[in-house]
N, C-alpha and C. Protein backbone atom coordinates (compact mmCIF):
# COMPACT_ATOMS: atom_id res chain seq x y z
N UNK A 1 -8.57 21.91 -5.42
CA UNK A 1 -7.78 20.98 -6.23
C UNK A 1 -6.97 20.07 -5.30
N UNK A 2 -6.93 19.15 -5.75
CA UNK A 2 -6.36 17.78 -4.75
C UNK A 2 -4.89 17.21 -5.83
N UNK A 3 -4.03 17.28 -4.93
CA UNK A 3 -2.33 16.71 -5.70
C UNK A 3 -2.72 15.19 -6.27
N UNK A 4 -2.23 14.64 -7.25
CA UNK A 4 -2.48 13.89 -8.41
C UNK A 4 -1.17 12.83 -7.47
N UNK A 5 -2.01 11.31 -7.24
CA UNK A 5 -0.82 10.77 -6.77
C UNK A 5 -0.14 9.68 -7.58
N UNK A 6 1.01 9.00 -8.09
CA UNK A 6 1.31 8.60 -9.07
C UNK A 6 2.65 8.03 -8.59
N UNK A 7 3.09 6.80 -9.97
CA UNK A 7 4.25 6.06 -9.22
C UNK A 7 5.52 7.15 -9.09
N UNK A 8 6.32 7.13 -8.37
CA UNK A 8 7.64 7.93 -8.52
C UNK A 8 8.36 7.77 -9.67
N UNK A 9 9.33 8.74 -10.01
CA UNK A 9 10.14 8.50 -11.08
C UNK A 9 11.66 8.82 -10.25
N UNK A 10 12.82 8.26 -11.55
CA UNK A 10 13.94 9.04 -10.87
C UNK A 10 14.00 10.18 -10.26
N UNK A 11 13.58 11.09 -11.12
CA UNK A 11 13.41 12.38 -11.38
C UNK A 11 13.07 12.70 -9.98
N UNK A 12 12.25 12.16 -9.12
CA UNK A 12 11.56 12.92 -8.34
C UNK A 12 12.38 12.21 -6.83
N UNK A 13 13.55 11.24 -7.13
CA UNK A 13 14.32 11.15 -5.80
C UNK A 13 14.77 12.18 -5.55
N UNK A 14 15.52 13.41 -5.99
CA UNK A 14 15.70 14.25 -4.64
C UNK A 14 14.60 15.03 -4.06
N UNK A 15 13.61 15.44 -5.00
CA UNK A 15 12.49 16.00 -4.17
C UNK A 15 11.85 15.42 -2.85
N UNK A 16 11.92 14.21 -2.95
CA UNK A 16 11.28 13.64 -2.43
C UNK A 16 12.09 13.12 -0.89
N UNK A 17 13.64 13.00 -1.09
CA UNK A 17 15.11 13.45 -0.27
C UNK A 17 14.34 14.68 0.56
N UNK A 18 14.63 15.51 -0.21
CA UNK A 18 13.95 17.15 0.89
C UNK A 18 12.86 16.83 1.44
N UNK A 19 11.95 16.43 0.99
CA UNK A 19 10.67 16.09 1.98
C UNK A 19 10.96 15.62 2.84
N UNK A 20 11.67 14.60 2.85
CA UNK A 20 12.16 13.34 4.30
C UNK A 20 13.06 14.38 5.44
N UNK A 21 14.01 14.97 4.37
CA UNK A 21 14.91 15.77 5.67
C UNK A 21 14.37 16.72 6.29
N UNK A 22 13.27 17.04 5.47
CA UNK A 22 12.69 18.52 6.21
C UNK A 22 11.64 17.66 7.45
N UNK A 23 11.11 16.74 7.15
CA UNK A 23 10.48 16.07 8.53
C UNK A 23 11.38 15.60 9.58
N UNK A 24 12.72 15.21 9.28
CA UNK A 24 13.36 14.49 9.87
C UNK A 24 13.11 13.39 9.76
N UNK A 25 12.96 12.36 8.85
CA UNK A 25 13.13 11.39 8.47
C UNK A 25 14.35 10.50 8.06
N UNK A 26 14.32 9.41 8.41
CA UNK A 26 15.93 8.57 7.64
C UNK A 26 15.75 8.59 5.86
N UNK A 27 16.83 8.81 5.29
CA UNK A 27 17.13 8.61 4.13
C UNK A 27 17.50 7.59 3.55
N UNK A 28 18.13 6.66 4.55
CA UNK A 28 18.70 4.94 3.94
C UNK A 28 17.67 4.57 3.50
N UNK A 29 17.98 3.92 1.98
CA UNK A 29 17.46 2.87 1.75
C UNK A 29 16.60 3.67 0.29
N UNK A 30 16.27 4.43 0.80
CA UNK A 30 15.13 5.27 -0.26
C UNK A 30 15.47 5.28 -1.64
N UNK A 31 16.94 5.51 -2.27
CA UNK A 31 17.24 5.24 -3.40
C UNK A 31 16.99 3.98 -4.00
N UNK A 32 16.87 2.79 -3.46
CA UNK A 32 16.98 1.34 -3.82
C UNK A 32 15.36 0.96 -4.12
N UNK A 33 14.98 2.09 -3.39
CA UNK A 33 13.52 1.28 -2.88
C UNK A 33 12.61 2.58 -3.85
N UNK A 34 13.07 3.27 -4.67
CA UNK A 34 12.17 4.14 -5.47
C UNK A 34 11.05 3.65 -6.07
N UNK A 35 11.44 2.35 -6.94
CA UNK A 35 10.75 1.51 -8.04
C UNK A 35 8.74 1.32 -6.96
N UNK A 36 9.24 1.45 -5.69
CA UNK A 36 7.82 1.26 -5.55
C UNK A 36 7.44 2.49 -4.47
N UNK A 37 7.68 3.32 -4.61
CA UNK A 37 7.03 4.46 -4.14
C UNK A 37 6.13 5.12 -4.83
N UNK A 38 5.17 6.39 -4.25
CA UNK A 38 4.05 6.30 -4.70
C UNK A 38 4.36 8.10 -4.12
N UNK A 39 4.02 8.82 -4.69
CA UNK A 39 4.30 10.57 -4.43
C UNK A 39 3.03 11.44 -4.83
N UNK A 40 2.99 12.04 -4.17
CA UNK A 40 1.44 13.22 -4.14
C UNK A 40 2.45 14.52 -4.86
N UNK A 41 1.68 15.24 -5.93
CA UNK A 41 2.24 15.91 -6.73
C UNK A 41 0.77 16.94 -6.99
N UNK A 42 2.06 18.28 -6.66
CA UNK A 42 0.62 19.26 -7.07
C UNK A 42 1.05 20.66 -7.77
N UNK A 43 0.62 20.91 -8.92
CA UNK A 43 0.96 21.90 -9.45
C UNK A 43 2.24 21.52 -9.70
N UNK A 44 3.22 20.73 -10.15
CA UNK A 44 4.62 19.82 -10.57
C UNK A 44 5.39 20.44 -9.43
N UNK A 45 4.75 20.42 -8.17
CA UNK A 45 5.48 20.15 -6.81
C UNK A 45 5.33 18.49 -5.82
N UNK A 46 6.56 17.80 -5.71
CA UNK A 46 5.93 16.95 -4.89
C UNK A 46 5.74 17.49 -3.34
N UNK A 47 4.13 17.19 -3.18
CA UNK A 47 3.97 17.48 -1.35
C UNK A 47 3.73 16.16 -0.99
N UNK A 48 3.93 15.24 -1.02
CA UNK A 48 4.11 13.96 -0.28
C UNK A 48 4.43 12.77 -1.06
N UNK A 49 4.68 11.40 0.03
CA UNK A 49 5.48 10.19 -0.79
C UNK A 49 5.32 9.65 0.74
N UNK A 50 5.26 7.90 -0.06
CA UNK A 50 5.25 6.93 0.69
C UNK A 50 6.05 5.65 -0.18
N UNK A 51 6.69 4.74 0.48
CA UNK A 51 7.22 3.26 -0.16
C UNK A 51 7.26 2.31 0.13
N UNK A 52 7.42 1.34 -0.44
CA UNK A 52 7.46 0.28 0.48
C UNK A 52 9.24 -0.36 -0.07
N UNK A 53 9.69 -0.81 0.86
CA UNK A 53 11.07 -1.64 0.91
C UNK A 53 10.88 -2.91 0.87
N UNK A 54 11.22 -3.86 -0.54
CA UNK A 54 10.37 -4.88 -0.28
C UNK A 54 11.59 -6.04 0.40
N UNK A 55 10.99 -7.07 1.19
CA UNK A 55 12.17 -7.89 2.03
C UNK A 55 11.36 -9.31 1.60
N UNK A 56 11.54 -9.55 0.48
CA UNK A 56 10.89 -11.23 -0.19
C UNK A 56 9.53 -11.08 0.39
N UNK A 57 8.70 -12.05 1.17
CA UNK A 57 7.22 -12.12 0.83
C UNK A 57 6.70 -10.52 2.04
N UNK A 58 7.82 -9.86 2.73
CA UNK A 58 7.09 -8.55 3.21
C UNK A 58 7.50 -7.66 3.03
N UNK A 59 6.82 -6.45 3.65
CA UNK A 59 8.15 -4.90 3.10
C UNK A 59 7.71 -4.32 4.46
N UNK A 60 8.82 -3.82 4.31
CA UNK A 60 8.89 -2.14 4.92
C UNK A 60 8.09 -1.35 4.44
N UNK A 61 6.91 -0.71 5.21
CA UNK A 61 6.35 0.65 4.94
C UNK A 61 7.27 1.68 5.51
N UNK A 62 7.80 2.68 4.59
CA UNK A 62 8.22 3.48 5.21
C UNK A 62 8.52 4.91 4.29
N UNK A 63 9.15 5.80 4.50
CA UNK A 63 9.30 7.05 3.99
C UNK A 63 7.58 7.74 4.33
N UNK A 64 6.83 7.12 4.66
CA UNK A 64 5.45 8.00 4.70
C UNK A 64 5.86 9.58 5.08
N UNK A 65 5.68 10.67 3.94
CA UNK A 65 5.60 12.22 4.32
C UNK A 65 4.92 12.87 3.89
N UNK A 66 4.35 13.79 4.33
CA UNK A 66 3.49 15.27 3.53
C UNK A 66 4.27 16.36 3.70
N UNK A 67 4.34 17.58 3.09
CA UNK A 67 4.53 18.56 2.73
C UNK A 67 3.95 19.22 3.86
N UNK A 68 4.61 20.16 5.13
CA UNK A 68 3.64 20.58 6.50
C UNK A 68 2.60 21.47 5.90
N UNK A 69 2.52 21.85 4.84
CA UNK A 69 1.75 23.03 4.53
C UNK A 69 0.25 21.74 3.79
N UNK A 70 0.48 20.99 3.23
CA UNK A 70 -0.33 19.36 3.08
C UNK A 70 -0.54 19.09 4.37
N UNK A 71 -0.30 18.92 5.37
CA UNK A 71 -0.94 18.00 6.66
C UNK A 71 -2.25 18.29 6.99
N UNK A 72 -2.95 17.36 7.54
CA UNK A 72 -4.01 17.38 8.01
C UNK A 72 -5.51 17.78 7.12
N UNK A 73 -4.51 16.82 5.97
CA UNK A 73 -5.67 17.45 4.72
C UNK A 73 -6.43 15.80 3.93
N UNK A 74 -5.85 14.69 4.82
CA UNK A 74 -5.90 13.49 4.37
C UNK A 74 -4.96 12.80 3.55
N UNK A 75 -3.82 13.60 2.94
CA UNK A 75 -3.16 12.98 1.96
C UNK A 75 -2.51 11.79 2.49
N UNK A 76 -1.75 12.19 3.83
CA UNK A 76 -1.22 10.97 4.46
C UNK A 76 -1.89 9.45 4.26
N UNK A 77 -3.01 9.66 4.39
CA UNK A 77 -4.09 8.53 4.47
C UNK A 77 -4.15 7.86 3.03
N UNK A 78 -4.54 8.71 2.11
CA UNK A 78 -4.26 8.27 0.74
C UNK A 78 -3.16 7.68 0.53
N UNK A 79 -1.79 8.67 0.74
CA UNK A 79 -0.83 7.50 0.39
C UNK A 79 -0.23 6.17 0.74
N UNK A 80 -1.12 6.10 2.11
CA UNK A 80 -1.01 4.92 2.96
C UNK A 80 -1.41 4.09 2.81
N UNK A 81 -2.91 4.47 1.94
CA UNK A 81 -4.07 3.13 1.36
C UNK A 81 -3.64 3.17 -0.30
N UNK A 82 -2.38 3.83 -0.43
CA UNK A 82 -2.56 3.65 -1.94
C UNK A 82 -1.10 2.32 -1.75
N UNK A 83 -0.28 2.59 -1.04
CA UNK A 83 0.92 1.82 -0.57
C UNK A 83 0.67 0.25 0.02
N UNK A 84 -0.77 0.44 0.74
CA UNK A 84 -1.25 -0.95 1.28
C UNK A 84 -2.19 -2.06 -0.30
N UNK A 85 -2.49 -0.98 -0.87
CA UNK A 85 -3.35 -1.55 -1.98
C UNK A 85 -2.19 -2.01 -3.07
N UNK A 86 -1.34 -1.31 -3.11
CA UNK A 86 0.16 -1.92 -3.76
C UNK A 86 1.02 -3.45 -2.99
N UNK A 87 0.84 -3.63 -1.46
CA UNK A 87 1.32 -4.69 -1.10
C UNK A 87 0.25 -5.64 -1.23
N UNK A 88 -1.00 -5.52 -1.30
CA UNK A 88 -1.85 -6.72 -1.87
C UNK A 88 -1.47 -6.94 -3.14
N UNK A 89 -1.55 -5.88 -3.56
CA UNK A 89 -1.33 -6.79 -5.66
C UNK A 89 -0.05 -7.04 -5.57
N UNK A 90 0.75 -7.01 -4.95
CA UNK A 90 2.04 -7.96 -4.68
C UNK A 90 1.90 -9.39 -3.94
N UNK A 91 0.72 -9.33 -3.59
CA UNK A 91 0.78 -10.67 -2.54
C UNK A 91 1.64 -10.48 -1.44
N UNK A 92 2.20 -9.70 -0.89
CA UNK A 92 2.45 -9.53 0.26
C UNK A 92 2.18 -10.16 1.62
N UNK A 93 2.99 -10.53 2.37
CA UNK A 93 2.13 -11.03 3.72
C UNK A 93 2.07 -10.11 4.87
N UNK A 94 2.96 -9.31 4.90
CA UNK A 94 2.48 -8.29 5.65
C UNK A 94 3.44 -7.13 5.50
N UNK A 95 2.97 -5.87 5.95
CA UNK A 95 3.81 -4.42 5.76
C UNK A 95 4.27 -4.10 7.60
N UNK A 96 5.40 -3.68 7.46
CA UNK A 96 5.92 -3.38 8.83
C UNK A 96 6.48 -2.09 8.90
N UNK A 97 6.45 -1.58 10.24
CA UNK A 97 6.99 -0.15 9.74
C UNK A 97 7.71 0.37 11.32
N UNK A 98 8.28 1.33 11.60
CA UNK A 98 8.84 2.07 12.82
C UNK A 98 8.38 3.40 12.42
N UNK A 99 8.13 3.80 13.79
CA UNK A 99 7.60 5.34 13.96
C UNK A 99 7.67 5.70 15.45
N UNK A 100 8.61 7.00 15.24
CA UNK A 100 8.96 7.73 16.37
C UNK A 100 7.82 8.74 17.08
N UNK A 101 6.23 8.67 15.76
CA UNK A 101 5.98 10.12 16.47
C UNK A 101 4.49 9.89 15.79
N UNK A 102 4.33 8.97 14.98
CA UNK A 102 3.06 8.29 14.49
C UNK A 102 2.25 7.17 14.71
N UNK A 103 2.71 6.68 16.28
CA UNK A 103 2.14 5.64 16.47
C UNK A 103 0.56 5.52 16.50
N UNK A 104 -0.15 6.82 16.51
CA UNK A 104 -1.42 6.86 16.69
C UNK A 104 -2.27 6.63 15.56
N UNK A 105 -1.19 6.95 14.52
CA UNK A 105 -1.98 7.07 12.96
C UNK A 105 -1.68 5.82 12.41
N UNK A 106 -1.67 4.76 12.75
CA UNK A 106 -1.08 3.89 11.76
C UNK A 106 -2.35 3.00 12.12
N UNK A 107 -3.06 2.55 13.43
CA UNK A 107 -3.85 1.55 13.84
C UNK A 107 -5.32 1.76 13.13
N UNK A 108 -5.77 2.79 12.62
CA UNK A 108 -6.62 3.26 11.52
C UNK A 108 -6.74 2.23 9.54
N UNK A 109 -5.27 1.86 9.42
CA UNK A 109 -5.22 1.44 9.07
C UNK A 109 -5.08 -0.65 8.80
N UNK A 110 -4.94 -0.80 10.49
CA UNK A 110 -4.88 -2.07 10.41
C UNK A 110 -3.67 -2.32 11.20
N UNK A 111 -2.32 -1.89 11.24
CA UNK A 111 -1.25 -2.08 11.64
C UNK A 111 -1.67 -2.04 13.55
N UNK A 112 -0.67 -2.96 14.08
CA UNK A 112 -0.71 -3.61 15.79
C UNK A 112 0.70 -3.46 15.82
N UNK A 113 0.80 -2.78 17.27
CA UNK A 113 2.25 -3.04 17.31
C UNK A 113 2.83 -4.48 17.52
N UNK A 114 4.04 -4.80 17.66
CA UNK A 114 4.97 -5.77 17.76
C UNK A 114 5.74 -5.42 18.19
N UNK A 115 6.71 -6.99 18.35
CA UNK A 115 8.49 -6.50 18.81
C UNK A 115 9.49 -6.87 17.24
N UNK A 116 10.13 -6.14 18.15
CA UNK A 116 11.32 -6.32 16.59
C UNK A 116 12.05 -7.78 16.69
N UNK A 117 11.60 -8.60 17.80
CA UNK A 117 11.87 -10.17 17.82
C UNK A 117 10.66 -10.89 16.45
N UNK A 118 9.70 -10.59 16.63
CA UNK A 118 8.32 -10.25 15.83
C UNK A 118 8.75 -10.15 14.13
N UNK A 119 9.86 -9.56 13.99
CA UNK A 119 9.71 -9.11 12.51
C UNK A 119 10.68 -9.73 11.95
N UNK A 120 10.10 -10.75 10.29
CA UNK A 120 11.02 -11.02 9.71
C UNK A 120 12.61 -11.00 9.82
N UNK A 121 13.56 -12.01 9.57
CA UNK A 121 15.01 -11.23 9.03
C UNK A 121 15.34 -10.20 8.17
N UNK A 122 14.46 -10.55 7.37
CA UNK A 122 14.72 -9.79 5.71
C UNK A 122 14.46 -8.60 5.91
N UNK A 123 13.06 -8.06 6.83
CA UNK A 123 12.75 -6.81 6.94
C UNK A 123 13.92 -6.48 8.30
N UNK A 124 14.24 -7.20 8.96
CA UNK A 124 15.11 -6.18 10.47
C UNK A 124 17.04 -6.06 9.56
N UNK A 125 16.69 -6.58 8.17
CA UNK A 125 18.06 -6.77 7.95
C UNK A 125 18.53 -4.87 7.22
N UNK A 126 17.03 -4.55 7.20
CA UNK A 126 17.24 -3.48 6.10
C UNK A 126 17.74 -1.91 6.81
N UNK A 127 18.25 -1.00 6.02
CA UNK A 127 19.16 -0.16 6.99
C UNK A 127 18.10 0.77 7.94
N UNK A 128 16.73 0.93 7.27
CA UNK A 128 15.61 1.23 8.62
C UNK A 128 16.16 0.59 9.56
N UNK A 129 15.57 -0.63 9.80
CA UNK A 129 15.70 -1.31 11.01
C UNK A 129 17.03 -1.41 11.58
N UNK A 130 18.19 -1.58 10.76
CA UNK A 130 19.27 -1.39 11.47
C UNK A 130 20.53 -0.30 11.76
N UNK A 131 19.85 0.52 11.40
CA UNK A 131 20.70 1.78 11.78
C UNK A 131 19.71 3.31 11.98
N UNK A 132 18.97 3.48 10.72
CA UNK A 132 18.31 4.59 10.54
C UNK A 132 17.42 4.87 11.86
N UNK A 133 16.56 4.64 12.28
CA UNK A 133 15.60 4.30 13.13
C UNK A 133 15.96 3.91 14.65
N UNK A 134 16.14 4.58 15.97
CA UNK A 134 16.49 4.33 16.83
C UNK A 134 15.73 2.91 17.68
N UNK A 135 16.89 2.30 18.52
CA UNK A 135 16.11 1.43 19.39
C UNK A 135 14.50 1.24 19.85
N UNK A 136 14.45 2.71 20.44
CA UNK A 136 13.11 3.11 21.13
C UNK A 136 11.54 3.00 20.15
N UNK A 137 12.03 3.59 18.64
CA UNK A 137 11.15 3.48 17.43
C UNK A 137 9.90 2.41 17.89
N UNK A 138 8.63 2.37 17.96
CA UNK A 138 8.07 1.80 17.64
C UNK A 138 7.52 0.68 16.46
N UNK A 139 7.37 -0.65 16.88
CA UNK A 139 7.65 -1.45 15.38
C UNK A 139 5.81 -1.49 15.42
N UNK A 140 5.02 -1.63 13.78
CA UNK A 140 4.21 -2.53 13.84
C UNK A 140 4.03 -3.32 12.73
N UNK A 141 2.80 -3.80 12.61
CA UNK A 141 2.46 -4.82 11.59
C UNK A 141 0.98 -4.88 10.82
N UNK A 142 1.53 -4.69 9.81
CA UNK A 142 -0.42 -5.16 8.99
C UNK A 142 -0.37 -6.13 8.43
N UNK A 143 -1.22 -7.06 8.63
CA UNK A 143 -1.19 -8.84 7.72
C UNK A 143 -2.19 -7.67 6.59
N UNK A 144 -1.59 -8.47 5.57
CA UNK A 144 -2.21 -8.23 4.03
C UNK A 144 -2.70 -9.58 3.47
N UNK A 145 -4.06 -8.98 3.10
CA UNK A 145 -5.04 -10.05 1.92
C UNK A 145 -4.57 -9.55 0.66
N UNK A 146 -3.84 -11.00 0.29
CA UNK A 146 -3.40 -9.91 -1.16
C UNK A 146 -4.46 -10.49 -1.89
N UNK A 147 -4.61 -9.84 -3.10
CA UNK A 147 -5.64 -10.24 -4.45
C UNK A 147 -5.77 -11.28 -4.93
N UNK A 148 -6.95 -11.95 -5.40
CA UNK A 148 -6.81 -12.81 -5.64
C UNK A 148 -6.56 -13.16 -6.71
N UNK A 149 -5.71 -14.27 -7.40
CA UNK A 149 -5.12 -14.34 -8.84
C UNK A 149 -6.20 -14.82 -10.19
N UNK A 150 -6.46 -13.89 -10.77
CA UNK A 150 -7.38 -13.69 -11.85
C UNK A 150 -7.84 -15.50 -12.55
């Protein structure tokens, strides 16, 4: 059986809080930015969540987590292509993200690193980029084809 992935609800911000702290993840921002997160749910447990932070025409990818007892089972990947398939039907121009410890997994999907000279205002204005997330963090970037309008 494979966890059912689906938009977030209120309901499921603190679960989804514990997921982040138990990875060690930053918490800023995550309340604001629920409306577009996307959570892996199994047996009415959440084992993973991803969001995007949106900053006008780009966002922040970020919160990406699994459940350690979930890793290495693909979900990551799902919620990553379910989060990128959400910034196309937004029209998006591109998703940016920092990672202390995932830089390997992200270029699978499209994302190149950059500098944080590189990234929007809107996205370096947000508390990722300016507090949560250390100097050293790795930045990158995915240009998005968004959909085309019906």
């Amino acid at each position: 059986m494979t966890p059912v992935l689906r938009a977030a609800t209120v309901a499921d911000l603190r679960d989804i809080q514990t997921l982040l702290r138990d990875a060690q993840l930053p918490l800023d921002g995550v309340a604001g930015s629920l409306p577009t997160f996307i959570v892996a749910e199994y047996e009415g447990k959440l084992v993973g969540a991803a969001g995007l932070e949106l900053c006008g025409e780009d966002a922040l990818l970020r919160s990406v987590v699994v459940a350690q007892e979930w890793r290495s089972r693909g979900l990551g990947r799902e919620l990553v292509d379910r989060v990128i398939a959400e910034g196309n039907a937004r029209r998006l121009r591109a998703l940016y993200l920092l990672t202390t410890t995932a830089e390997q997994f992200f270029p699978a999907f499209g994302f190149e690193r950059t500098t944080r000279d590189g990234v929007p205002d809107a996205v370096r204005a947000t508390a990722e980029f300016e507090t949560a997330c250390p100097a050293s963090a790795t930045v990158m970037r995915k240009k998005l084809e968004p959909c085309a309008t019906p």
